[in-house]
Protein backbone atom coordinates (compact mmCIF):
# COMPACT_ATOMS: atom_id res chain seq x y z
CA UNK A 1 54.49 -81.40 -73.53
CA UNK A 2 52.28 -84.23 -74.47
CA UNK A 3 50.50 -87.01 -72.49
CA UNK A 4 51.25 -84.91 -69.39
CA UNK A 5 47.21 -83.56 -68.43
CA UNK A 6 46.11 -87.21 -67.57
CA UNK A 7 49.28 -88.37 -66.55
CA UNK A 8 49.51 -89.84 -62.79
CA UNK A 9 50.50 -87.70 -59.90
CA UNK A 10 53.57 -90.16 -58.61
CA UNK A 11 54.68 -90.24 -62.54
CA UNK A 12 54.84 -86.68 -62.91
CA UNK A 13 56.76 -86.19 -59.35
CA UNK A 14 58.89 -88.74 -60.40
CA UNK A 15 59.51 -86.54 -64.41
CA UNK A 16 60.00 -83.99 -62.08
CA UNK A 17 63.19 -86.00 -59.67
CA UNK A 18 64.55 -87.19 -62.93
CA UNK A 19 64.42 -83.28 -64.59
CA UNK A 20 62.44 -84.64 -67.64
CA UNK A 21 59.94 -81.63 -66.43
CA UNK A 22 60.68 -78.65 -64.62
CA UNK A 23 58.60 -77.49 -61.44
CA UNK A 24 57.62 -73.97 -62.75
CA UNK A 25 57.05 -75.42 -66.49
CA UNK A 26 54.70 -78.05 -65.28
CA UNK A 27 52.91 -75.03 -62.88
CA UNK A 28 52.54 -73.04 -66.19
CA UNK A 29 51.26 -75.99 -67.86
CA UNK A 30 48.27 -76.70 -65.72
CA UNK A 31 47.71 -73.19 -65.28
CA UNK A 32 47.31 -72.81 -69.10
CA UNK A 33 44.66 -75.26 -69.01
CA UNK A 34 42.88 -73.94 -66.46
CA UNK A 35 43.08 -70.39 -67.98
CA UNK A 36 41.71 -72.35 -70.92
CA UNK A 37 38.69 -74.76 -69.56
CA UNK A 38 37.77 -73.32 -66.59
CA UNK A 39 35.35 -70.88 -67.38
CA UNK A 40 32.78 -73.44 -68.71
CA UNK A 41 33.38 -75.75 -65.72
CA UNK A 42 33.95 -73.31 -63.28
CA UNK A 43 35.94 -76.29 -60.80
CA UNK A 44 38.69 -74.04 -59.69
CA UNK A 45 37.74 -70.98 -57.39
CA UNK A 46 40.30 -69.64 -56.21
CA UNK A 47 44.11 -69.36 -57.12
CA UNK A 48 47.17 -68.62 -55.54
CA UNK A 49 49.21 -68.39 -58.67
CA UNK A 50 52.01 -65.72 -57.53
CA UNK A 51 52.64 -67.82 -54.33
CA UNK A 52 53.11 -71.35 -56.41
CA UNK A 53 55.35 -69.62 -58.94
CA UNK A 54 57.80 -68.45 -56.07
CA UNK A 55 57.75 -71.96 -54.46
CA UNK A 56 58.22 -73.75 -58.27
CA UNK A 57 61.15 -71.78 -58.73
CA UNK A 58 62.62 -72.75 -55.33
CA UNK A 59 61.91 -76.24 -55.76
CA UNK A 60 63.25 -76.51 -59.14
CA UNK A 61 66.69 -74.81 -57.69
CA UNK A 62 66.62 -77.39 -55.15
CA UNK A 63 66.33 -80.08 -57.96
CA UNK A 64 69.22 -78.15 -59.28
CA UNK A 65 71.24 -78.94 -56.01
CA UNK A 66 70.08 -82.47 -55.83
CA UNK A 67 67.91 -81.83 -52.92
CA UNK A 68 64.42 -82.96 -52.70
CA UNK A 69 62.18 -82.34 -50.46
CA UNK A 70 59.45 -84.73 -50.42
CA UNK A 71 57.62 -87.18 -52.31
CA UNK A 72 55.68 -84.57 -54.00
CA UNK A 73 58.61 -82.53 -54.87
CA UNK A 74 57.76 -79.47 -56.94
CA UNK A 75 53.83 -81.17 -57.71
CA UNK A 76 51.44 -78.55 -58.53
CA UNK A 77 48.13 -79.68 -57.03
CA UNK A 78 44.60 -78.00 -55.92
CA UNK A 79 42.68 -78.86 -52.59
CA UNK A 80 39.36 -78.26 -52.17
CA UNK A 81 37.98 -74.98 -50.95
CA UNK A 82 36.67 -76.18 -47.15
CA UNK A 83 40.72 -76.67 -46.46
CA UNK A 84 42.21 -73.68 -44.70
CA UNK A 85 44.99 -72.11 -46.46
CA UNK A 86 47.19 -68.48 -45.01
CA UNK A 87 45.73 -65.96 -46.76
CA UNK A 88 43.15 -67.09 -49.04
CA UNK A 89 39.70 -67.57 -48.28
CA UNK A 90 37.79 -70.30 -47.04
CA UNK A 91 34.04 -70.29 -47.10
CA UNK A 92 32.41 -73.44 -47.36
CA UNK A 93 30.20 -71.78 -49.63
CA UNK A 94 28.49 -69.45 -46.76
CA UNK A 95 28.11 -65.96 -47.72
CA UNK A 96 28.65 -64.69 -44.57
CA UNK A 97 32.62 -66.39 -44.44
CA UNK A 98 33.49 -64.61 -48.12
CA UNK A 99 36.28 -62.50 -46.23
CA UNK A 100 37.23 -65.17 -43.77
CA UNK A 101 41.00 -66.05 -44.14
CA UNK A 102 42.54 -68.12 -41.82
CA UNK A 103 45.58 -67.81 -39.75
CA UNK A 104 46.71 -71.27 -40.30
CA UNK A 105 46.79 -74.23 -42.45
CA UNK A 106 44.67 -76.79 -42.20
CA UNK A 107 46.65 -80.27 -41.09
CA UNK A 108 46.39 -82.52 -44.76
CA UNK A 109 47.57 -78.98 -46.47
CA UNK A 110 50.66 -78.30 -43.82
CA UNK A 111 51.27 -82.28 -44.62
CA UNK A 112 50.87 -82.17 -48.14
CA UNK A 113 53.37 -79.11 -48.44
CA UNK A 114 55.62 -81.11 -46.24
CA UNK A 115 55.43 -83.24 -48.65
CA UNK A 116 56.69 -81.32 -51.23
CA UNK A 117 53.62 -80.04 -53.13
CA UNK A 118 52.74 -76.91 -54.99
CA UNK A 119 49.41 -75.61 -54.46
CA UNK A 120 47.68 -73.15 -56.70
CA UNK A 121 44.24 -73.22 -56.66
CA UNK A 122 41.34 -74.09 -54.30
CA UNK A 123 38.35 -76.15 -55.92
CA UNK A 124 34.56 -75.57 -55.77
CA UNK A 125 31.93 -76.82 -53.08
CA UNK A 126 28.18 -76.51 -52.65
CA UNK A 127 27.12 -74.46 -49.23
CA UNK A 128 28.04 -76.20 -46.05
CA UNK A 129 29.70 -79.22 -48.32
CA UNK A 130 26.13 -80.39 -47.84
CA UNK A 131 24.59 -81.31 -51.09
CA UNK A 132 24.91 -83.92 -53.90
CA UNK A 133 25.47 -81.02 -56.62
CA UNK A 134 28.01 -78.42 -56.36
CA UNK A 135 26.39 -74.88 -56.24
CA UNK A 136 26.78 -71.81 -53.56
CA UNK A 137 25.96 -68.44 -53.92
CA UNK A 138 29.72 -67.32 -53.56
CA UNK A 139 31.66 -69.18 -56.57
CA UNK A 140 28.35 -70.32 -58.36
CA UNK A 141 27.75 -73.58 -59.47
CA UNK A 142 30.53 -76.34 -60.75
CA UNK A 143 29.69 -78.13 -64.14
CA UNK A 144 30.86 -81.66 -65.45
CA UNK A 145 33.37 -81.53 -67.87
CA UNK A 146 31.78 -84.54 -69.66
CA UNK A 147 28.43 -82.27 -70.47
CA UNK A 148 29.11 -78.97 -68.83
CA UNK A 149 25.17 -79.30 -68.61
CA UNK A 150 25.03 -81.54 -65.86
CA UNK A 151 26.49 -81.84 -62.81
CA UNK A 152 29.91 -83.21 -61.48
CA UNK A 153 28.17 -84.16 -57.92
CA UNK A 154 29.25 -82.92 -54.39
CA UNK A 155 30.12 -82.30 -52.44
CA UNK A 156 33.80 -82.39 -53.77
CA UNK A 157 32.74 -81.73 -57.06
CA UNK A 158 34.72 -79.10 -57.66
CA UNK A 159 37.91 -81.61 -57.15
CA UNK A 160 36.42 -84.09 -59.30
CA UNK A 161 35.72 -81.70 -62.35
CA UNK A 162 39.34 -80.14 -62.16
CA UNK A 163 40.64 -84.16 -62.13
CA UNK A 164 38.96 -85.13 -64.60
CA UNK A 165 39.29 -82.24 -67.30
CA UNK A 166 42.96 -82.33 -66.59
CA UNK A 167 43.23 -78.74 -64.26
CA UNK A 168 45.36 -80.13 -61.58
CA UNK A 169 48.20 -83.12 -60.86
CA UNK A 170 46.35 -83.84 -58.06
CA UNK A 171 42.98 -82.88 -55.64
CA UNK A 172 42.58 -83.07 -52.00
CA UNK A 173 39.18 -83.11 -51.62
CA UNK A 174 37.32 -84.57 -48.47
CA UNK A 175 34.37 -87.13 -48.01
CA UNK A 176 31.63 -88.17 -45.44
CA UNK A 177 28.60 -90.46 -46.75
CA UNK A 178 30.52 -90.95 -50.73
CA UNK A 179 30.64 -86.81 -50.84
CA UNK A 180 34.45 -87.54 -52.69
CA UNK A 181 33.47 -91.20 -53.85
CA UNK A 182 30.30 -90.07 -56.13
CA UNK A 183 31.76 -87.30 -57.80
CA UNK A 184 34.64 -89.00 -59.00
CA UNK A 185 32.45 -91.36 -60.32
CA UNK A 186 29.98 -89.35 -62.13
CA UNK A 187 33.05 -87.54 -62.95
CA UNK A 188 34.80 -89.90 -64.47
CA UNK A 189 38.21 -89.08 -62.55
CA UNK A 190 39.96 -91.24 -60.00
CA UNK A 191 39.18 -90.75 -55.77
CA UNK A 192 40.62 -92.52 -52.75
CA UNK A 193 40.11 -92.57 -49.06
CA UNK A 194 42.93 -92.55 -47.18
CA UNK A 195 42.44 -94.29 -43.78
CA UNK A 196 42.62 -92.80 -40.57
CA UNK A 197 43.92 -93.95 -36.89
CA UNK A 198 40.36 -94.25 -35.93
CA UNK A 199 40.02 -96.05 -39.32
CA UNK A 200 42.42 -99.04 -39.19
């Protein structure tokens, strides 16, 4: 596969409607590259690998049936780690939460799997989500794929770094006071906000 690392999110779903791409290959793919990169940026934290290769397979039978089920369709994307997934842990960085897994999903990951998604892997975050780097004594400390010597930001600067080095599809990171809008900058990758009810 070529072109495919940087290639947009709605592209790729739609390579993926049109069968140019297959769910599970393009899972595999990113996977590779995390396998590959990761350890010198350390972005992605957790995976959930076995899970998102059960649920490729499904949704590339569905393709296989002409079924889709969602604009995302068979997308394998991360989310950042403060997002509460069944059965793997969220900490927010806090030592004391390193064997907390919750019991349900968090609302943007129940809608983004409604949505079709794949997710396999959670991203990094600095302690509380409270700093402009992205450090905490759980997972370590994130580094920018640009110069692996500096930092990526925070506080979702694990989202940014996995973007930007080509890790993920897609990153649902989170922001309060440009916490998602710096690190994509100093990142080089692309963030949005999406508005809320209280928003518009």
């Amino acid at each position: 596969m070529t072109n495919v690392s940087f290639k947009g999110a709605l592209a790729l779903a739609s390579d993926i409607r049109s069968r140019r791409i297959g769910c599970l290959e393009l899972l595999d793919y990113f996977w590779e590259r995390t396998r590959r990169f990761n350890a010198k940026l350390n972005a992605i934290v957790v995976d959930d690998l076995d899970r998102a290769r059960t649920r490729a397979r499904a949704a590339d039978a569905a393709i296989g049936r002409k079924e889709t089920w969602g604009p995302l369709h068979g997308l394998p994307i991360s989310v950042k780690e403060s997002f509460d997934i069944v059965g793997l842990p969220t900490t927010w960085g806090i030592p004391g939460l390193k064997d907390n897994c919750p019991s349900t999903n968090a609302v943007a990951v129940d809608r983004l799997l409604d949505a079709g998604a794949i997710i396999f892997a959670k991203t990094n975050v600095p302690t509380l989500l409270a700093d402009w780097q992205t450090f905490n004594p759980i997972y370590g400390t994130t580094n920018n794929p640009w110069n692996p010597s500096l930092s990526p930001g925070g506080s979702s600067g694990g989202s940014a770094a996995a973007l930007a080095a080509g890790l993920t599809s897609l990153e649902c990171g989170s922001d309060i006071g440009a916490r998602s809008a710096i690190p994509h900058i100093i990142a080089a990758s692309m963030g949005t906000n999406v508005p809320t009810a209280s928003s518009q």
